[in-house]
PDB file of N, CA and C in Angstrom:
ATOM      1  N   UNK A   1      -8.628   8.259   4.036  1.00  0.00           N
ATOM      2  CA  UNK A   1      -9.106   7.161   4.843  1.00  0.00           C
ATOM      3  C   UNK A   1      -8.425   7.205   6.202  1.00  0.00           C
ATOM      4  N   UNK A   2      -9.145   6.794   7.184  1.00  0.00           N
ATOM      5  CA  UNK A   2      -8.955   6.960   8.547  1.00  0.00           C
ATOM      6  C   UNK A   2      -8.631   5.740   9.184  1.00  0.00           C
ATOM      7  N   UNK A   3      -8.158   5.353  10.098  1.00  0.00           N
ATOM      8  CA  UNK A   3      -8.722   3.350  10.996  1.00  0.00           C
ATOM      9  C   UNK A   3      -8.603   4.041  12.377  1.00  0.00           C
ATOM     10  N   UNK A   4      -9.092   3.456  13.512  1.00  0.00           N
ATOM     11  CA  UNK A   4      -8.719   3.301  14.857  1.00  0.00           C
ATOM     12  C   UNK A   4      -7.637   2.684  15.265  1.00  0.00           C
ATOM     13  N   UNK A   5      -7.019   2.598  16.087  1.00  0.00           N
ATOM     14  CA  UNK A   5      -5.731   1.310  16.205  1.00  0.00           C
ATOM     15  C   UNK A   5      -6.517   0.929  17.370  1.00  0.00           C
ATOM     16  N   UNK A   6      -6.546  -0.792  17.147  1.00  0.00           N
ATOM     17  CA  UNK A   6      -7.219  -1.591  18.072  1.00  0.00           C
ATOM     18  C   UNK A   6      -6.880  -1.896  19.280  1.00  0.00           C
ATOM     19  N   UNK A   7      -7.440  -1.901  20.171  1.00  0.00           N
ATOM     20  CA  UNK A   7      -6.905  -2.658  21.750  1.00  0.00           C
ATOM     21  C   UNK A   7      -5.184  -3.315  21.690  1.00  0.00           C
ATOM     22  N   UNK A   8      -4.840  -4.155  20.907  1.00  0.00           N
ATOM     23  CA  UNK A   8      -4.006  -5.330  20.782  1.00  0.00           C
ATOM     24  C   UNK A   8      -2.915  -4.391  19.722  1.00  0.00           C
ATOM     25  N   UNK A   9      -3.094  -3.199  19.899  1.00  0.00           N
ATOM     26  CA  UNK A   9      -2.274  -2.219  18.291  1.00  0.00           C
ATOM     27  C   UNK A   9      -2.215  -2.249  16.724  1.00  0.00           C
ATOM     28  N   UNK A  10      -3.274  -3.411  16.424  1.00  0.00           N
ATOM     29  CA  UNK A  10      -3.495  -3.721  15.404  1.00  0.00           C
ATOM     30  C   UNK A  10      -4.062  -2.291  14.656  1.00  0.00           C
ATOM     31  N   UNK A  11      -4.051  -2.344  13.400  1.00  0.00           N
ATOM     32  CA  UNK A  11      -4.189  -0.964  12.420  1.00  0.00           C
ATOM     33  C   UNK A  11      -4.829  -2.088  11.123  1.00  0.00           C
ATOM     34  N   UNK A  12      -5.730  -1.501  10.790  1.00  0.00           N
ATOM     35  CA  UNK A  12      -6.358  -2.076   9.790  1.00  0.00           C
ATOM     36  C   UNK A  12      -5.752  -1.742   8.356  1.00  0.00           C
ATOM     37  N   UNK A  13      -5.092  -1.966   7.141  1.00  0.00           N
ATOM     38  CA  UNK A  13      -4.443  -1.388   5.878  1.00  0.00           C
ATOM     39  C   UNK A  13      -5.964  -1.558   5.048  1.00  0.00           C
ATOM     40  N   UNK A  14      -6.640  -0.824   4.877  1.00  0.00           N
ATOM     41  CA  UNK A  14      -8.074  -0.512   3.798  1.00  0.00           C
ATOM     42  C   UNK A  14      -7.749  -0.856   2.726  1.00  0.00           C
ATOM     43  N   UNK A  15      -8.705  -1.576   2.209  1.00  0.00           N
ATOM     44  CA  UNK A  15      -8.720  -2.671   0.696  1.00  0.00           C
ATOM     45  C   UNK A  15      -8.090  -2.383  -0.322  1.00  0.00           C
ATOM     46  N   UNK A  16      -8.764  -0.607  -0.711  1.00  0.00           N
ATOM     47  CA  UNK A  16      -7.977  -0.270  -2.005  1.00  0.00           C
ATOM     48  C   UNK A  16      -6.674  -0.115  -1.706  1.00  0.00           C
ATOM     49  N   UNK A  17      -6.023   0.447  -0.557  1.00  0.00           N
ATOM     50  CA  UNK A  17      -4.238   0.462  -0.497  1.00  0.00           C
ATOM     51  C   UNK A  17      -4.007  -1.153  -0.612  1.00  0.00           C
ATOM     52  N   UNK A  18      -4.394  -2.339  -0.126  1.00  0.00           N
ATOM     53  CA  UNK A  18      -3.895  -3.797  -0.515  1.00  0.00           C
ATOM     54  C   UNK A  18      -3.902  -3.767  -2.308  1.00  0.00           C
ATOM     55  N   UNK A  19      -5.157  -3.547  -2.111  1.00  0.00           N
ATOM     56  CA  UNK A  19      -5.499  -4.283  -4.017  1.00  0.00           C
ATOM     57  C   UNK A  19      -4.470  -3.430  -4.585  1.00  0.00           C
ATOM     58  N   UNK A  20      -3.857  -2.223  -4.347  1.00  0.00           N
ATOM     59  CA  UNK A  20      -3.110  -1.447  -5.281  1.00  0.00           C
ATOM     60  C   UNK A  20      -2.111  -1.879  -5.248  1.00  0.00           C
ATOM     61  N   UNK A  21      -1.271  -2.260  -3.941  1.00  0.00           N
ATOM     62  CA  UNK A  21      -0.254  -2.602  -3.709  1.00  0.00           C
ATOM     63  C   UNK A  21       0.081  -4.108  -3.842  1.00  0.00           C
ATOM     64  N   UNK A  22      -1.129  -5.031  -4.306  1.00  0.00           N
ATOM     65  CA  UNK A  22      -0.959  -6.328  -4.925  1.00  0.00           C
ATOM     66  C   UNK A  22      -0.879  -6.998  -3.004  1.00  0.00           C
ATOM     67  N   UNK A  23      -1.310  -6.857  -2.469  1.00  0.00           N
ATOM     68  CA  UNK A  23      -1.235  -7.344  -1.039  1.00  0.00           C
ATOM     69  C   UNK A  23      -2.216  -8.563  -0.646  1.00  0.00           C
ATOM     70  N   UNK A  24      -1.803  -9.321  -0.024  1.00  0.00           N
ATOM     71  CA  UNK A  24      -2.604 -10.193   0.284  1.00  0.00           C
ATOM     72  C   UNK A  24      -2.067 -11.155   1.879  1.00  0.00           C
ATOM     73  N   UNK A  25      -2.956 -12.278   2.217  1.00  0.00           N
ATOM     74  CA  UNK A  25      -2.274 -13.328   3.038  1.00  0.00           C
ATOM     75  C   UNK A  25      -0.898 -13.823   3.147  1.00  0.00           C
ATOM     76  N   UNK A  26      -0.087 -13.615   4.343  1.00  0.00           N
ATOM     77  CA  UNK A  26       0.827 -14.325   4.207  1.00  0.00           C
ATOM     78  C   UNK A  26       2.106 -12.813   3.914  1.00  0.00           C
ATOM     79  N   UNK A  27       1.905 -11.935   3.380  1.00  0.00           N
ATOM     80  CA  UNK A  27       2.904 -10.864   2.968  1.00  0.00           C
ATOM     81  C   UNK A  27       3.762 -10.669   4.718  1.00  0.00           C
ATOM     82  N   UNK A  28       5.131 -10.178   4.768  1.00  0.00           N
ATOM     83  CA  UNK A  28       5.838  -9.563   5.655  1.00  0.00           C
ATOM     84  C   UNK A  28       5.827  -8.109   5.877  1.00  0.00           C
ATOM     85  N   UNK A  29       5.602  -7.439   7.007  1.00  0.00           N
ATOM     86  CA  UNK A  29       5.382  -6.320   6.533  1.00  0.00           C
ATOM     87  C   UNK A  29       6.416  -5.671   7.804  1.00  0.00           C
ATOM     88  N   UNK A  30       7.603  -4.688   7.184  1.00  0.00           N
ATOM     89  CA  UNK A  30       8.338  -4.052   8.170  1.00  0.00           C
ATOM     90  C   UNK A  30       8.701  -2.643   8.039  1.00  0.00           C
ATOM     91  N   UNK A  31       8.026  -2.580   9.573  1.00  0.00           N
ATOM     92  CA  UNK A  31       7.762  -1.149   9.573  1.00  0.00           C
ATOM     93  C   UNK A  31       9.091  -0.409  10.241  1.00  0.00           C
ATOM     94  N   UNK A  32       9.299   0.891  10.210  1.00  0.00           N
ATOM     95  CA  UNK A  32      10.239   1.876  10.460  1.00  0.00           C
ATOM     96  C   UNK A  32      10.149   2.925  10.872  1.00  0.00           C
ATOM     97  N   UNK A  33      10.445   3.593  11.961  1.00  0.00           N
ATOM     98  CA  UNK A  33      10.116   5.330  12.708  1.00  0.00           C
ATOM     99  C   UNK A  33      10.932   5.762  11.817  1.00  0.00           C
ATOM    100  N   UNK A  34      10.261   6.706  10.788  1.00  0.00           N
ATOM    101  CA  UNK A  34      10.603   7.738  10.363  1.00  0.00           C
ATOM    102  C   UNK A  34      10.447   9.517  10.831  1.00  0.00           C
ATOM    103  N   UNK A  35      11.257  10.151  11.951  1.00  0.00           N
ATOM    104  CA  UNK A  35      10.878  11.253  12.387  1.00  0.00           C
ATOM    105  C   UNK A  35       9.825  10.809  12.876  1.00  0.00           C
ATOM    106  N   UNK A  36       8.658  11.702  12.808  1.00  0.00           N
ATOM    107  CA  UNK A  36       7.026  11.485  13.241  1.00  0.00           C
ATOM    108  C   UNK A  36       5.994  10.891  12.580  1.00  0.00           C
ATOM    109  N   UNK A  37       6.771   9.725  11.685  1.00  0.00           N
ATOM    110  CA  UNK A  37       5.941   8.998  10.968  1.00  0.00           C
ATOM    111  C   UNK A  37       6.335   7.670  11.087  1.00  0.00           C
ATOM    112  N   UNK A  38       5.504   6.395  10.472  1.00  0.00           N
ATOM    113  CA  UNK A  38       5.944   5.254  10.404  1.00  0.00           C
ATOM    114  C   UNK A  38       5.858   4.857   8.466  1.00  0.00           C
ATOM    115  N   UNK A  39       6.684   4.265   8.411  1.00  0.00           N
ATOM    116  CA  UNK A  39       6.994   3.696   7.084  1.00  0.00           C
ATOM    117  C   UNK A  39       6.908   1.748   7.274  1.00  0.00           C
ATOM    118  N   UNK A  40       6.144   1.309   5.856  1.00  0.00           N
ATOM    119  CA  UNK A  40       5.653  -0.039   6.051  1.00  0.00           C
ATOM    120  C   UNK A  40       5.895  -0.548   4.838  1.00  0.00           C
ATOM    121  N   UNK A  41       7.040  -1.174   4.721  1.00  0.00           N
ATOM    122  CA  UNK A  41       7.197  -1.842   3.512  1.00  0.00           C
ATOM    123  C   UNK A  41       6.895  -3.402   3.440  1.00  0.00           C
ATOM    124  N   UNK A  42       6.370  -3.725   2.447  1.00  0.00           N
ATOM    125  CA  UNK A  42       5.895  -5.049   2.098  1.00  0.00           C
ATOM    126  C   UNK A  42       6.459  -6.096   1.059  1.00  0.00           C
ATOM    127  N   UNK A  43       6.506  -7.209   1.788  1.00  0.00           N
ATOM    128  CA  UNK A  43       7.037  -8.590   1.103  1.00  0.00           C
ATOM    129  C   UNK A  43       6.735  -9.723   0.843  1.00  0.00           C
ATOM    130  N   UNK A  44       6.430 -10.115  -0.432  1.00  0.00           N
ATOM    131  CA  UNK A  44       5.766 -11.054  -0.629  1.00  0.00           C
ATOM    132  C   UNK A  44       6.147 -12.457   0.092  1.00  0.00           C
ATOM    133  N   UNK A  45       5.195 -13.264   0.244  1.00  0.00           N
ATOM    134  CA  UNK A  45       5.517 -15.035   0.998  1.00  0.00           C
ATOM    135  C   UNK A  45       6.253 -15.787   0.119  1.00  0.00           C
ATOM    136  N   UNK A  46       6.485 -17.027   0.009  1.00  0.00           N
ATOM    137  CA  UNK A  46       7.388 -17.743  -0.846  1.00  0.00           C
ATOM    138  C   UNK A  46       6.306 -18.059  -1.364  1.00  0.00           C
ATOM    139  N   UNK A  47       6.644 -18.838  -2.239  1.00  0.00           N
ATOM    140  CA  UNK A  47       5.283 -19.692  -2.842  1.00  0.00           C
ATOM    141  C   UNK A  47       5.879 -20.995  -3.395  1.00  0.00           C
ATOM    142  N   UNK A  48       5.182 -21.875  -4.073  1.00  0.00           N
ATOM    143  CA  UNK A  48       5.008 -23.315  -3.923  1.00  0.00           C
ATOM    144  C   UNK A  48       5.070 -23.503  -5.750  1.00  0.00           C
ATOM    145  N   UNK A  49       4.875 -22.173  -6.665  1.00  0.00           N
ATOM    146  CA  UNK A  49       4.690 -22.361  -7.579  1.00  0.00           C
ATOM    147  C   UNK A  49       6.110 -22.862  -8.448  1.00  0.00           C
ATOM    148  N   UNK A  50       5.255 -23.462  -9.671  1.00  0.00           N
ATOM    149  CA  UNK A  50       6.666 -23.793 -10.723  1.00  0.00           C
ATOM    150  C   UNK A  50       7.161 -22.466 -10.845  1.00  0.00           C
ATOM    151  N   UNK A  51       8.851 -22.479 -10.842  1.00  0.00           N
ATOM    152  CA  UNK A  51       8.836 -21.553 -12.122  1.00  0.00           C
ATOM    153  C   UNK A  51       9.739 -22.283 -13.417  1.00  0.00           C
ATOM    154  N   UNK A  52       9.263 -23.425 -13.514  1.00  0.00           N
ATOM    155  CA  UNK A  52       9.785 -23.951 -14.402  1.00  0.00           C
ATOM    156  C   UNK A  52       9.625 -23.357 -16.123  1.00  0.00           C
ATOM    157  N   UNK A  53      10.761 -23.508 -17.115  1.00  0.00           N
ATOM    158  CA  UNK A  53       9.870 -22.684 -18.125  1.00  0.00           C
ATOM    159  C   UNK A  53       9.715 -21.212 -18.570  1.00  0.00           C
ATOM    160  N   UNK A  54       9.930 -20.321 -16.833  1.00  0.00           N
ATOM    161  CA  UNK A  54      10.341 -18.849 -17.278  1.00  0.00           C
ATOM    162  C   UNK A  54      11.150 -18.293 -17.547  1.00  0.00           C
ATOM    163  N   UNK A  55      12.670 -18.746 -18.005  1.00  0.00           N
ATOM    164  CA  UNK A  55      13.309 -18.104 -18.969  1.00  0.00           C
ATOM    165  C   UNK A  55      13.377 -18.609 -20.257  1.00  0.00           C
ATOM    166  N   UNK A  56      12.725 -19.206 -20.396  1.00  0.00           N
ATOM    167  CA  UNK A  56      12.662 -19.673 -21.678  1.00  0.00           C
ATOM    168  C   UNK A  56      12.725 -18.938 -22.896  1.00  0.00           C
ATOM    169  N   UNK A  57      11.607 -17.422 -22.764  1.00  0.00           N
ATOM    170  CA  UNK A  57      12.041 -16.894 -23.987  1.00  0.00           C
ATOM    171  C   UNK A  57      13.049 -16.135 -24.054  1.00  0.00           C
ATOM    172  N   UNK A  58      14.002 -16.573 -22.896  1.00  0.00           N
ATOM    173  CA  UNK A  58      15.812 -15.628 -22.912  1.00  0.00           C
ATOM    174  C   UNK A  58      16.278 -16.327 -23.927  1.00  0.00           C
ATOM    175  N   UNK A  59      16.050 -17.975 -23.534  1.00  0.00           N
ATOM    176  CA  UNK A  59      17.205 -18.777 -24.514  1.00  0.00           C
ATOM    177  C   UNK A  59      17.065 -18.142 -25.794  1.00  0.00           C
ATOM    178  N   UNK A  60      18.470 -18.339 -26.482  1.00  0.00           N
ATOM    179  CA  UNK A  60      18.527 -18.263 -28.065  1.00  0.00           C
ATOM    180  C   UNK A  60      19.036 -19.012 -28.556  1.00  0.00           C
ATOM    181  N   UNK A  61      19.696 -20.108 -27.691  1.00  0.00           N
ATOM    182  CA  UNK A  61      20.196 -21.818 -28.489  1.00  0.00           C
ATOM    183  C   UNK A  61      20.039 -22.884 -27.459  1.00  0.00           C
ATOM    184  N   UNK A  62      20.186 -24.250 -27.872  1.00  0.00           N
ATOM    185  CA  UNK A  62      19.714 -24.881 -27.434  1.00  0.00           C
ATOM    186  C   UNK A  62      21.645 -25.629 -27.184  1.00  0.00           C
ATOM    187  N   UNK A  63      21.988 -26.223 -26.313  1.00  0.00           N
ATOM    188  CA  UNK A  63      23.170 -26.961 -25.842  1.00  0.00           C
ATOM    189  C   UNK A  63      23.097 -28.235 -25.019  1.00  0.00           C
ATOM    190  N   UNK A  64      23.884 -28.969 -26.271  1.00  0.00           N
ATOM    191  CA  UNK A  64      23.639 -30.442 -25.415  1.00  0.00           C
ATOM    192  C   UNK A  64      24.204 -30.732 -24.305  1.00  0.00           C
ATOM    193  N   UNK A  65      23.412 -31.478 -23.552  1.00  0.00           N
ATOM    194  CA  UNK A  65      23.969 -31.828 -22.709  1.00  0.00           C
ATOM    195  C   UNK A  65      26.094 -32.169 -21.730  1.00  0.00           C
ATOM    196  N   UNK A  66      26.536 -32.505 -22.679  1.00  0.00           N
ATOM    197  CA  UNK A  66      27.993 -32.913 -22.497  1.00  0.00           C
ATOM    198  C   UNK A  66      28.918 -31.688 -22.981  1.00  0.00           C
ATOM    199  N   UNK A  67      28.048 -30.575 -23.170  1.00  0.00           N
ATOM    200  CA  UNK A  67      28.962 -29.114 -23.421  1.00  0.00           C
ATOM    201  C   UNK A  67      28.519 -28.231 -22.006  1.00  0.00           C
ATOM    202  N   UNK A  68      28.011 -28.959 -21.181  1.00  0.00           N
ATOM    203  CA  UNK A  68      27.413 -27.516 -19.942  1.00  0.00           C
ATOM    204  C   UNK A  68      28.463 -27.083 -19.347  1.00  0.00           C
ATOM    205  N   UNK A  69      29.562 -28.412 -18.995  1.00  0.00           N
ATOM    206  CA  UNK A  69      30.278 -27.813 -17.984  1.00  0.00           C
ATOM    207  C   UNK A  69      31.673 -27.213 -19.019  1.00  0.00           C
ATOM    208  N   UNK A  70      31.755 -27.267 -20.329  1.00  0.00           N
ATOM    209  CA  UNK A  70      32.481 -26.534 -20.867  1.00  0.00           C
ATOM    210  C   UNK A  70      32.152 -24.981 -20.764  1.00  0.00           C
ATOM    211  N   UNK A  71      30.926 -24.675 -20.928  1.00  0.00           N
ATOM    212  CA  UNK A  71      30.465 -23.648 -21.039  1.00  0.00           C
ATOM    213  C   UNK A  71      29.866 -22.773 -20.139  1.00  0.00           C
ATOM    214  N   UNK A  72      29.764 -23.550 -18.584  1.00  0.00           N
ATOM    215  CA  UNK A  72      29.393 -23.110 -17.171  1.00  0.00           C
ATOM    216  C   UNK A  72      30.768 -21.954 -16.820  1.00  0.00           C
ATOM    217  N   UNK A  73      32.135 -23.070 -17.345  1.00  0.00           N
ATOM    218  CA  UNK A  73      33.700 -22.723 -16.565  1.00  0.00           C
ATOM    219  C   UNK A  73      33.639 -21.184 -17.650  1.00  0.00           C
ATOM    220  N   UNK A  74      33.543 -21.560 -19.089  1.00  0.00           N
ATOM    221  CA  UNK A  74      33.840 -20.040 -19.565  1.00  0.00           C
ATOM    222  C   UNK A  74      32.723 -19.071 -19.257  1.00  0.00           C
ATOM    223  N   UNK A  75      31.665 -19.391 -18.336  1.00  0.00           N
ATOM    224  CA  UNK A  75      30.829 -18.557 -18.321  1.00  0.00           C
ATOM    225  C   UNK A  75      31.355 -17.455 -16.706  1.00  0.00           C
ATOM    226  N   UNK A  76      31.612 -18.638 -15.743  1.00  0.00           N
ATOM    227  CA  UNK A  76      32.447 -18.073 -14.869  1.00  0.00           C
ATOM    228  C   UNK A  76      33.599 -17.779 -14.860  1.00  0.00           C
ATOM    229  N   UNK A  77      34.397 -18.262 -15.948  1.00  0.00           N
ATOM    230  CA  UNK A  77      36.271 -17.263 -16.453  1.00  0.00           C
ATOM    231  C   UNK A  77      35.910 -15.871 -16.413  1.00  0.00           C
ATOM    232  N   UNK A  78      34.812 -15.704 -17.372  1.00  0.00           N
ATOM    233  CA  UNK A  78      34.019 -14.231 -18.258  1.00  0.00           C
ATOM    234  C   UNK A  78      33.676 -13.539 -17.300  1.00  0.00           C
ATOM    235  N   UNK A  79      32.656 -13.749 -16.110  1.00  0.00           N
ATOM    236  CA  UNK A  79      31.963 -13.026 -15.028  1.00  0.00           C
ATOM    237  C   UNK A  79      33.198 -12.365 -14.011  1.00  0.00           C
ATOM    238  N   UNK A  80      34.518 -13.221 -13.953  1.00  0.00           N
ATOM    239  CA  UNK A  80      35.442 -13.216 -12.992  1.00  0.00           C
ATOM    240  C   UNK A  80      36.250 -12.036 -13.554  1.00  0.00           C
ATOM    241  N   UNK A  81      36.641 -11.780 -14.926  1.00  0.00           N
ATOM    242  CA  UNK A  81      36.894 -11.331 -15.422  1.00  0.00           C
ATOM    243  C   UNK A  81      38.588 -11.561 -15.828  1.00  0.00           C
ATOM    244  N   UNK A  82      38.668 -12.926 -15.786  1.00  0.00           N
ATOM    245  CA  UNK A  82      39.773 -13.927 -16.282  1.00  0.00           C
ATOM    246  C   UNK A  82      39.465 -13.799 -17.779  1.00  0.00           C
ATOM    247  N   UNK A  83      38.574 -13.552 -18.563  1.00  0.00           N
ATOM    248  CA  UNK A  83      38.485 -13.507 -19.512  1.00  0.00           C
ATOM    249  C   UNK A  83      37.969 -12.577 -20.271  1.00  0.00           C
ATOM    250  N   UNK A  84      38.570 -11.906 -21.091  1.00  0.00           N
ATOM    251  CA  UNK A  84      38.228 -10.330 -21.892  1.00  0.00           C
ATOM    252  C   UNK A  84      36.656 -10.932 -22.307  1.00  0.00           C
ATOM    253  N   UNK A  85      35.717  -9.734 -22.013  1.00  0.00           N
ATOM    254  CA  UNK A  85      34.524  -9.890 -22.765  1.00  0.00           C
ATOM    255  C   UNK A  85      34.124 -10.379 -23.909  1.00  0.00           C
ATOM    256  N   UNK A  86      34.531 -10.167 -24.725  1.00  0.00           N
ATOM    257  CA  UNK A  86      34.313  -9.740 -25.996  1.00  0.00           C
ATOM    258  C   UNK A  86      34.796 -11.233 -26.681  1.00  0.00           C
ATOM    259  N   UNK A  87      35.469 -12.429 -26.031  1.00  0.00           N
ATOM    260  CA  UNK A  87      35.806 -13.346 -26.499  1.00  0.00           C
ATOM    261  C   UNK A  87      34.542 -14.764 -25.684  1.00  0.00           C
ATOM    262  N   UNK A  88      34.139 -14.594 -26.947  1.00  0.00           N
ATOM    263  CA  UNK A  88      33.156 -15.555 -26.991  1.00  0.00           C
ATOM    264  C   UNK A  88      33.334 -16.863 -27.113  1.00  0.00           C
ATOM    265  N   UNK A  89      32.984 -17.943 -26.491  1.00  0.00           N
ATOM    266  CA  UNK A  89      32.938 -19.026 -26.496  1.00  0.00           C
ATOM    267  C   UNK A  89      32.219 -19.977 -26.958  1.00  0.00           C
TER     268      UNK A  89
END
């Protein structure tokens, strides 16, 4: 596939490279001189959607409420590495 580059430098990206690449309205797109080429990487917009609900099927227990911040502090002891792995909380 071929395009013209327009008056204004615009370059047209042809349908099937969008639809493949999941592209649409609103994406960021930044381009790069590579040697004698250009490179165009793409980024999706924010969006507005929930994501309420999507880790859900991580959980494997459920914790009441008045244990979070017991279990926030050993979660960051553990990550910090104040606390040997392997000792579970």
């Amino acid at each position: 596939m071929s395009s013209v580059l327009g008056a204004k430098g615009q370059l047209v990206i042809e349908k099937p490279i969008r639809d493949a690449l999941g592209l649409g309205r609103g994406h960021l797109s930044v381009q790069r001189l590579v040697e004698d080429h250009i490179e165009i990487r793409f980024f999706p917009p924010e969006h507005d959607r929930s994501l309420q609900g999507i880790l859900a099927p991580l959980v494997h227990r459920k914790l009441p409420p008045e244990r979070w911040d017991e279990v926030r502090a050993a979660a960051w002891a553990k990550a910090s590495g104040e606390v040997p792995p392997e000792d579970e909380r």
